[in-house]
N, C-alpha and C. Protein backbone atom coordinates (compact mmCIF):
# COMPACT_ATOMS: atom_id res chain seq x y z
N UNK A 1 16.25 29.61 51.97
CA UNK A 1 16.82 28.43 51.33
C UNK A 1 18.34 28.54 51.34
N UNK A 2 18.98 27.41 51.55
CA UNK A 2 20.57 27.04 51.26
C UNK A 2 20.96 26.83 49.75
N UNK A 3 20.25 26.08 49.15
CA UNK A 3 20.58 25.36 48.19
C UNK A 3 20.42 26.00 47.17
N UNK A 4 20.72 26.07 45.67
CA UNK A 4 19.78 25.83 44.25
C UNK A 4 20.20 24.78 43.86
N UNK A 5 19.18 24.15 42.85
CA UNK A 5 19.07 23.13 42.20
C UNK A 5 20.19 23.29 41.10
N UNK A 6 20.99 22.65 40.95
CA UNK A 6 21.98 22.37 39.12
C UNK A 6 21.21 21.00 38.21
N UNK A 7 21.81 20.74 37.64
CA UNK A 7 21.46 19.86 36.75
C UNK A 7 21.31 18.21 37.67
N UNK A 8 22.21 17.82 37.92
CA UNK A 8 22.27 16.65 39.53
C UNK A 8 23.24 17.46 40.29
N UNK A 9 23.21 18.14 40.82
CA UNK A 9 23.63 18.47 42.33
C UNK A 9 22.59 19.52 42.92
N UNK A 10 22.99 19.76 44.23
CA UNK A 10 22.23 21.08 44.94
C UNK A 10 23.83 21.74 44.98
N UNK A 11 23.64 23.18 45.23
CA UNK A 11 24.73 23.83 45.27
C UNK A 11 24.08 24.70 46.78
N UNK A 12 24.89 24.93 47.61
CA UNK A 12 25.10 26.03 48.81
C UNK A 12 26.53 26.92 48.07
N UNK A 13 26.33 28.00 47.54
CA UNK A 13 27.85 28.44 46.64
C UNK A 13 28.14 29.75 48.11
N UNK A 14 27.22 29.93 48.86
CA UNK A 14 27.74 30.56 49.78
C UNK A 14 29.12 30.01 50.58
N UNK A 15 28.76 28.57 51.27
CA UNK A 15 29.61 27.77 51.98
C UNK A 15 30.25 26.85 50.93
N UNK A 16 30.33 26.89 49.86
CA UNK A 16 30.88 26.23 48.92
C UNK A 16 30.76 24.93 49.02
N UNK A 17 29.31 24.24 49.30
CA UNK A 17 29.43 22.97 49.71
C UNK A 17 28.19 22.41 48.29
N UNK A 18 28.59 21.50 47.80
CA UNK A 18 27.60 20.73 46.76
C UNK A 18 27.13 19.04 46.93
N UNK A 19 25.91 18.60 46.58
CA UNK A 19 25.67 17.73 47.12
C UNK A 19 25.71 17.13 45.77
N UNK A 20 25.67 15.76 45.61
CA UNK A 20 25.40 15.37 44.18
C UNK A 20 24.20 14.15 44.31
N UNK A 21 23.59 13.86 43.20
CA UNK A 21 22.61 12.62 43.79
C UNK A 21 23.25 11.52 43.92
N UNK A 22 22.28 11.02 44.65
CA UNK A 22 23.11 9.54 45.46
C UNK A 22 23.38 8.62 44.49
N UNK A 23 24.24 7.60 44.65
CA UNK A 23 24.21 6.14 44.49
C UNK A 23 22.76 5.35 45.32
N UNK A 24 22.63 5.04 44.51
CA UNK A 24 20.95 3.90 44.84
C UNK A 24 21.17 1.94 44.58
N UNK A 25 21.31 1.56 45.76
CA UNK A 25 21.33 0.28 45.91
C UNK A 25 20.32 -0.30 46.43
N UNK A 26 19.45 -1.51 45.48
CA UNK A 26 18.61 -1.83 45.73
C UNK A 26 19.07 -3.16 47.32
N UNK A 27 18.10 -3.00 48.19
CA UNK A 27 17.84 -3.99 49.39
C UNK A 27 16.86 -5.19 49.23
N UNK A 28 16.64 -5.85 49.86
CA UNK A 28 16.20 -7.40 49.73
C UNK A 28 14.40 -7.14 49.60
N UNK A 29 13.68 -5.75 50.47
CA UNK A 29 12.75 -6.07 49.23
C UNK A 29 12.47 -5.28 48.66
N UNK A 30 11.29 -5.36 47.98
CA UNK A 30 10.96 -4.93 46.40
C UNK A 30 11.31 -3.41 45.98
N UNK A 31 11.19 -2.40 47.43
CA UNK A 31 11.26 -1.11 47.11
C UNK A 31 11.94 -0.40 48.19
N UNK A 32 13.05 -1.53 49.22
CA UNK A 32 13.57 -1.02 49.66
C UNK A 32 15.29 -0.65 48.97
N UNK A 33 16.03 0.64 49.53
CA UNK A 33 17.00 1.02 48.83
C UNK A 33 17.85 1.59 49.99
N UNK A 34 19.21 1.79 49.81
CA UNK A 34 20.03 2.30 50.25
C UNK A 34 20.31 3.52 49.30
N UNK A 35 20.31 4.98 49.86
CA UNK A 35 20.85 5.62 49.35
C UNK A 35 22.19 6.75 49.79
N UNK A 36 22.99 6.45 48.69
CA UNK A 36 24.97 6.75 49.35
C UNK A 36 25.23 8.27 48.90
N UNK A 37 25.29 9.24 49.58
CA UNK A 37 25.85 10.70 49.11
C UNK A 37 26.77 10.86 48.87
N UNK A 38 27.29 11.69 48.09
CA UNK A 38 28.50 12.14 47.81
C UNK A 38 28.63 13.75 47.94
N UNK A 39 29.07 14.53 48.79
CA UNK A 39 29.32 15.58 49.29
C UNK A 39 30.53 16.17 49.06
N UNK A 40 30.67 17.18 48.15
CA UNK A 40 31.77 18.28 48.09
C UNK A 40 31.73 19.40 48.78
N UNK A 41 33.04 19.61 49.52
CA UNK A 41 33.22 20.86 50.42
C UNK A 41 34.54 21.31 50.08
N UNK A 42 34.65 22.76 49.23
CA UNK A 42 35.58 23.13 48.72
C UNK A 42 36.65 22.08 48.16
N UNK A 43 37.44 21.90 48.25
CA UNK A 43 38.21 20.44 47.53
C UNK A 43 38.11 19.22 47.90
N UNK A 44 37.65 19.14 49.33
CA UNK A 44 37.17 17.60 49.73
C UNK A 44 35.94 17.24 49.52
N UNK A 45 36.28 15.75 49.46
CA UNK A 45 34.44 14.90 49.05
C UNK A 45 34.48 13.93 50.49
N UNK A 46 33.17 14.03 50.75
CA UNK A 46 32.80 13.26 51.92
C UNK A 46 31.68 12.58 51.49
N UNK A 47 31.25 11.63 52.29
CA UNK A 47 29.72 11.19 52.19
C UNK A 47 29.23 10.81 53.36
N UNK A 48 27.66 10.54 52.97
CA UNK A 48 27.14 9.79 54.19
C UNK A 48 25.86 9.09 53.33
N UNK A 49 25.18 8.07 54.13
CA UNK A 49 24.17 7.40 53.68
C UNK A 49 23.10 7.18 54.26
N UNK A 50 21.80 6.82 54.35
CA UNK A 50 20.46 6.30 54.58
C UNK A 50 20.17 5.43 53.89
N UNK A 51 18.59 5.19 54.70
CA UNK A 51 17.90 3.94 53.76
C UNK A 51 16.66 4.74 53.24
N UNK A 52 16.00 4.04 52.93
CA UNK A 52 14.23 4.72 52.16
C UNK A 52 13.24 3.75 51.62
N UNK A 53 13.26 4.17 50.66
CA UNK A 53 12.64 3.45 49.79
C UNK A 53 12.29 3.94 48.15
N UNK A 54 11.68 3.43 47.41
CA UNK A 54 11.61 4.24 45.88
C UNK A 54 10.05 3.30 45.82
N UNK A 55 9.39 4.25 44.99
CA UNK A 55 7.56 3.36 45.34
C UNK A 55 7.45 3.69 44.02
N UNK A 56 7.36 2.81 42.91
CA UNK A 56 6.56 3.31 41.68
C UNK A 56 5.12 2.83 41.87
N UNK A 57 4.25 4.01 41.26
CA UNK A 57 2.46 3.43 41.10
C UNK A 57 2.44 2.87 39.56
N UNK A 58 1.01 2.17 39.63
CA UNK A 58 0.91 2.01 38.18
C UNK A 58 0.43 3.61 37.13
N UNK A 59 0.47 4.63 37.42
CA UNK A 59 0.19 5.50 36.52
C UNK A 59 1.58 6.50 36.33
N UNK A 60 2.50 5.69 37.18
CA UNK A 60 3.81 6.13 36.61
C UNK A 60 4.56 7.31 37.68
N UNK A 61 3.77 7.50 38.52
CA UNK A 61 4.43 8.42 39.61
C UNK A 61 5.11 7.96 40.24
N UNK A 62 5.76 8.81 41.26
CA UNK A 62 6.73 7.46 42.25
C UNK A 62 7.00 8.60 43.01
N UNK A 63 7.42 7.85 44.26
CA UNK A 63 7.46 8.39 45.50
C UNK A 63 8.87 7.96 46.07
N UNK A 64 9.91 8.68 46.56
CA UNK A 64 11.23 8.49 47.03
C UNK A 64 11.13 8.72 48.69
N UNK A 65 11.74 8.00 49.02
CA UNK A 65 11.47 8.16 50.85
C UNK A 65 13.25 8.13 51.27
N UNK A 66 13.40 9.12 52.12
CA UNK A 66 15.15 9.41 52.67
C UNK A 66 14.66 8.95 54.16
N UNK A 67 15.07 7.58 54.71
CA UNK A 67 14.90 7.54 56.10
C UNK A 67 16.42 8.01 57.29
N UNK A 68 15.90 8.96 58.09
CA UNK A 68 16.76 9.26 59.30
C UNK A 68 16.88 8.43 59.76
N UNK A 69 16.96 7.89 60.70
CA UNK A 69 16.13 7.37 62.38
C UNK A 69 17.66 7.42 62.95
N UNK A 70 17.46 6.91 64.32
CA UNK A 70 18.29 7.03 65.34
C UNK A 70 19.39 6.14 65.04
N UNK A 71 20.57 6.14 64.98
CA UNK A 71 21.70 5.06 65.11
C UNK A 71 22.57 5.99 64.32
N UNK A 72 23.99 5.12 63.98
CA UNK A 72 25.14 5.93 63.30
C UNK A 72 24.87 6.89 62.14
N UNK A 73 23.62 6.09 60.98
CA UNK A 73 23.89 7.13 59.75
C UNK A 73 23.26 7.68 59.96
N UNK A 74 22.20 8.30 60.60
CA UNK A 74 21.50 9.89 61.45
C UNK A 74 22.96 10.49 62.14
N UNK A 75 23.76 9.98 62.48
CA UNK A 75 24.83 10.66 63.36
C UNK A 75 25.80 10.99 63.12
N UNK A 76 26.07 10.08 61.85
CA UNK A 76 27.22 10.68 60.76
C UNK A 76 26.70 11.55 59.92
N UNK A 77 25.51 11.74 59.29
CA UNK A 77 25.05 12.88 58.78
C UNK A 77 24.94 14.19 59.49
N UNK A 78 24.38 14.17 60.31
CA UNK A 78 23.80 15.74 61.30
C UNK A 78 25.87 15.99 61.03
N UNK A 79 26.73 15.37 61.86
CA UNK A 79 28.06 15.00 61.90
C UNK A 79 28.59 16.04 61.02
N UNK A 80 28.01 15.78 59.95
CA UNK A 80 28.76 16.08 58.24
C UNK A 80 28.22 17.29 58.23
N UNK A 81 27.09 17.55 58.25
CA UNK A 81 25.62 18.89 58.33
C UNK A 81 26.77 20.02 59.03
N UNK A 82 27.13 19.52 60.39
CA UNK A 82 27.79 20.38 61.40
C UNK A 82 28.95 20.47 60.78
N UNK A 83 29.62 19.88 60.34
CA UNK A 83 31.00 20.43 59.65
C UNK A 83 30.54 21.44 58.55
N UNK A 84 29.92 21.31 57.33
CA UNK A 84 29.67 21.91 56.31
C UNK A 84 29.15 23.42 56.50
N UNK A 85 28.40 23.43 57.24
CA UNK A 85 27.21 24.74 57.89
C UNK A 85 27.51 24.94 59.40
N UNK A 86 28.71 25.46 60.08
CA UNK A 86 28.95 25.32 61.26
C UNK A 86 28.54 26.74 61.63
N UNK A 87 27.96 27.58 61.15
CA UNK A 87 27.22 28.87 61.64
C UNK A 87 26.00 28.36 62.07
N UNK A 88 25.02 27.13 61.49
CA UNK A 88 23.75 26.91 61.62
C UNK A 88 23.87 26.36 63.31
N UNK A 89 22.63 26.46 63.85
CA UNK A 89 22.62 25.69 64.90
C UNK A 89 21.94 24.39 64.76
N UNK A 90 21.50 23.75 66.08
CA UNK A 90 21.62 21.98 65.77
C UNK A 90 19.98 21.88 65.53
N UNK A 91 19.12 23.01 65.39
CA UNK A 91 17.53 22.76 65.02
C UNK A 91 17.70 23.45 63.36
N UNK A 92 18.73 23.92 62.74
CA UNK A 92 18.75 23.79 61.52
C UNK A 92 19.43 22.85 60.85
N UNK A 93 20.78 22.01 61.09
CA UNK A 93 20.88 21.13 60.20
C UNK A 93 20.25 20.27 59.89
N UNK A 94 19.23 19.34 60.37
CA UNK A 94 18.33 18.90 59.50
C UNK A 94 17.79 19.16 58.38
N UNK A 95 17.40 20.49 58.73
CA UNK A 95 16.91 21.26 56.82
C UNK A 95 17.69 22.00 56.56
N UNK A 96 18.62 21.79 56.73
CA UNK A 96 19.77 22.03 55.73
C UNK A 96 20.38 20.85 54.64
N UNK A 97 20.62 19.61 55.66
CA UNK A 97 20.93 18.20 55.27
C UNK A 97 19.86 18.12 54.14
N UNK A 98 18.66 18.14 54.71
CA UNK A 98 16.99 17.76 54.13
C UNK A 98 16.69 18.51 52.61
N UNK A 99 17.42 19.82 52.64
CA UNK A 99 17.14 20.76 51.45
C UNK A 99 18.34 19.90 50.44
N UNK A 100 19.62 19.82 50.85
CA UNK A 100 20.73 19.39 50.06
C UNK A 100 19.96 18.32 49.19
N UNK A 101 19.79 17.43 50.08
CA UNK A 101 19.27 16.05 49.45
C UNK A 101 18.14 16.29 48.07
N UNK A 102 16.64 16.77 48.60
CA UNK A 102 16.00 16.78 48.12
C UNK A 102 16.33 17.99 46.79
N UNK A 103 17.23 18.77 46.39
CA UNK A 103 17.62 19.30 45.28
C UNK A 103 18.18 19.26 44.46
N UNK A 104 19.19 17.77 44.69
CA UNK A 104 19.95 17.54 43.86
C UNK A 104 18.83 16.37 42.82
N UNK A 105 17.32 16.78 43.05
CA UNK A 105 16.52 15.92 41.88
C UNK A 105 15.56 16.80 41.09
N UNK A 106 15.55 18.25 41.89
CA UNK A 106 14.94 19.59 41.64
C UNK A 106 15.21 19.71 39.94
N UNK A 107 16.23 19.63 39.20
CA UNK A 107 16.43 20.03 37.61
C UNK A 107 16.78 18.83 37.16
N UNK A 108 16.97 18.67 35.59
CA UNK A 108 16.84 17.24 35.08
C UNK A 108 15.51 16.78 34.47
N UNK A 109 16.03 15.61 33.72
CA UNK A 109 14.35 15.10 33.38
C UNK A 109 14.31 13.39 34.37
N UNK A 110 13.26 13.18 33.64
CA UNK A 110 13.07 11.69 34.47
C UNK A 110 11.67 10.79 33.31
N UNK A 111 11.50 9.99 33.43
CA UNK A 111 10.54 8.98 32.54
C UNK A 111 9.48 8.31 33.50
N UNK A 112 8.98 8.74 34.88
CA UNK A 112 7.90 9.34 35.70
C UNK A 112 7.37 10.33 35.36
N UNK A 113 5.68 10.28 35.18
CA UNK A 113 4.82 11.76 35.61
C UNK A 113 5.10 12.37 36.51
N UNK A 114 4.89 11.55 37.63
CA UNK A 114 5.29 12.86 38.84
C UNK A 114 6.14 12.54 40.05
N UNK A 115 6.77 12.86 40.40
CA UNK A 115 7.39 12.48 41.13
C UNK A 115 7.41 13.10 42.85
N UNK A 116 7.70 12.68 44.15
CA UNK A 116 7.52 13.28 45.21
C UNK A 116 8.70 12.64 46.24
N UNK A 117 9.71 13.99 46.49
CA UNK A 117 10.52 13.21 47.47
C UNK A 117 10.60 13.77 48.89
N UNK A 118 10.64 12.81 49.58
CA UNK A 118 10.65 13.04 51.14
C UNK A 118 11.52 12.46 52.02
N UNK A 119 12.13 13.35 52.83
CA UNK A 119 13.18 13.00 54.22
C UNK A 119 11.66 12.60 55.37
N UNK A 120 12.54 11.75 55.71
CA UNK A 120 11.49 11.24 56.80
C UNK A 120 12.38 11.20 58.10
N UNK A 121 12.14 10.94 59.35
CA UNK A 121 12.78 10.74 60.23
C UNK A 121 11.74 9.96 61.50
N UNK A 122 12.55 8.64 61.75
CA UNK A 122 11.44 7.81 62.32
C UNK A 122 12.39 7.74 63.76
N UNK A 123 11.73 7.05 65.05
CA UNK A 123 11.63 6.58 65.63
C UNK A 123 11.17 4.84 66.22
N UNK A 124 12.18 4.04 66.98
CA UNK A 124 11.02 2.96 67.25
C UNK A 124 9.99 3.63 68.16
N UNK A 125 9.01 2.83 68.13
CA UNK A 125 7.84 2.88 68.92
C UNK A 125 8.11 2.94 70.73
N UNK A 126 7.56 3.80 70.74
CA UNK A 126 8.14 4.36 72.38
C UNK A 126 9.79 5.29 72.87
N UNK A 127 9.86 4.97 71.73
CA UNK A 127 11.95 6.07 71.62
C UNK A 127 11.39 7.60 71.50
N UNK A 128 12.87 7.93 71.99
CA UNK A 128 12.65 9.15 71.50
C UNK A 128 13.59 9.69 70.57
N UNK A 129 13.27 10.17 69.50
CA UNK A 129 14.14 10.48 68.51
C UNK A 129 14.67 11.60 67.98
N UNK A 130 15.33 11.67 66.77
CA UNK A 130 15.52 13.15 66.72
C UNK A 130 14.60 14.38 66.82
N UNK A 131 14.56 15.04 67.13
CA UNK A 131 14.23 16.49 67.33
C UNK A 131 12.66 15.91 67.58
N UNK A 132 12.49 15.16 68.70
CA UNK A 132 11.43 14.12 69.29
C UNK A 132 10.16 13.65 68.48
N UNK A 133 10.93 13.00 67.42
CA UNK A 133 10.16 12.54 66.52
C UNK A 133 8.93 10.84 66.96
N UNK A 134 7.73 11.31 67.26
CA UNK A 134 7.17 9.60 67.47
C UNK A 134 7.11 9.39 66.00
N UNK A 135 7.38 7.64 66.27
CA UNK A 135 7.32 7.25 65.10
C UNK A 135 8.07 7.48 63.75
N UNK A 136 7.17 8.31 63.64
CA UNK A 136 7.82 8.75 61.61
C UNK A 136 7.12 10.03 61.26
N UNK A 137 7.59 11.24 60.96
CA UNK A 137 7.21 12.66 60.56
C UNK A 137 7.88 12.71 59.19
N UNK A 138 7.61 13.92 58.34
CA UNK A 138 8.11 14.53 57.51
C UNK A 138 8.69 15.41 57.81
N UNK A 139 9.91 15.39 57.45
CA UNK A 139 11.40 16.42 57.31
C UNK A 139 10.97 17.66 56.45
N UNK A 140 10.95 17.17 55.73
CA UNK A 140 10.66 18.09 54.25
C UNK A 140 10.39 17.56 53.30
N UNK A 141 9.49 17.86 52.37
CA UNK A 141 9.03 17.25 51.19
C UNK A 141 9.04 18.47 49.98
N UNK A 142 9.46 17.17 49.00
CA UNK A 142 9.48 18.56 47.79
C UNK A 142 8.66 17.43 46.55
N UNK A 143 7.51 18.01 45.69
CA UNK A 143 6.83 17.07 44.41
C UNK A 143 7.29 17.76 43.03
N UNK A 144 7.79 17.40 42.23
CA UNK A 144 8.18 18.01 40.69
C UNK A 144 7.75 17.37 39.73
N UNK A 145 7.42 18.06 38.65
CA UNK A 145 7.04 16.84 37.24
C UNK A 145 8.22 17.84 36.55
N UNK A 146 8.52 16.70 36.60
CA UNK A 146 9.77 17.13 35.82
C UNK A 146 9.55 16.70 34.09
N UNK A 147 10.70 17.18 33.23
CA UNK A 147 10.74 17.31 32.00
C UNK A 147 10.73 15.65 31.50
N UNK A 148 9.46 14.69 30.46
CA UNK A 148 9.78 13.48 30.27
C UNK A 148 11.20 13.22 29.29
N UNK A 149 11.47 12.14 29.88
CA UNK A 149 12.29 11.50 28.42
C UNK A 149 12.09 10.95 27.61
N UNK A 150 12.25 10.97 26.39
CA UNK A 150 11.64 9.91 25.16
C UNK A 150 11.50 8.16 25.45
């Protein structure tokens, strides 16, 4: 592992790089979202962004989706990955990127039972995509029940 979990951030304190949780902007439909990073590397802040989605069920779980796919913000991320972790090679920044993300939700509480988040990385149909993804795979997935709130 790169990361530990803080309270909202992931920390890499090796490479001194911290991720914080995103900004979440809702999209036109019901559970689609933009989500905006904010990235510290020793005194500078950078970011980068994706899309996803956020899925609540009716028994209160919910499901977070980080979409890759092919075009600029897959390219400005890996981009950012390669600046931050420039020892890693180019079949680890993904889970490196993938760990950052998904830890900065690792500690904290939340007012969901359970929660499950996942980097995804898609393809169109017949492309070929990152690290030759058909379609749509899982990056990495992490599920927590985290502490409720009143």
């Amino acid at each position: 592992m790169y990361f530990e979990a803080t309270k909202a951030t992931s920390l890499d304190a090796r490479r001194d790089v911290e991720f914080y949780r995103p900004r979440v902007e809702s999209l036109n439909d019901s559970d689609a979202v933009a989500f905006n990073f904010t990235v510290r590397h020793g005194q500078s802040r950078r970011g980068f962004s994706c899309n996803g989605r956020t899925i609540v069920n009716a028994d209160r779980s919910v499901r977070w989706e980080f979409l890759f796919c092919e075009g600029s913000s897959f390219s400005h991320a890996i981009a950012l990955a390669r600046e931050l972790a420039p020892d890693l090679d180019e079949s680890q920044l993904i889970d490196y990127l993938s760990e950052g993300i998904l830890l900065t939700f690792a500690a904290g509480t939340s007012i969901f039972r359970d929660t499950e988040y996942v980097v995804l990385a898609t393809t169109e149909v017949g492309g070929s995509g990152p690290f030759d993804v058909a379609k749509q795979a899982t990056i990495k997935s992490m599920k927590v029940n985290l502490t409720h709130d009143s």
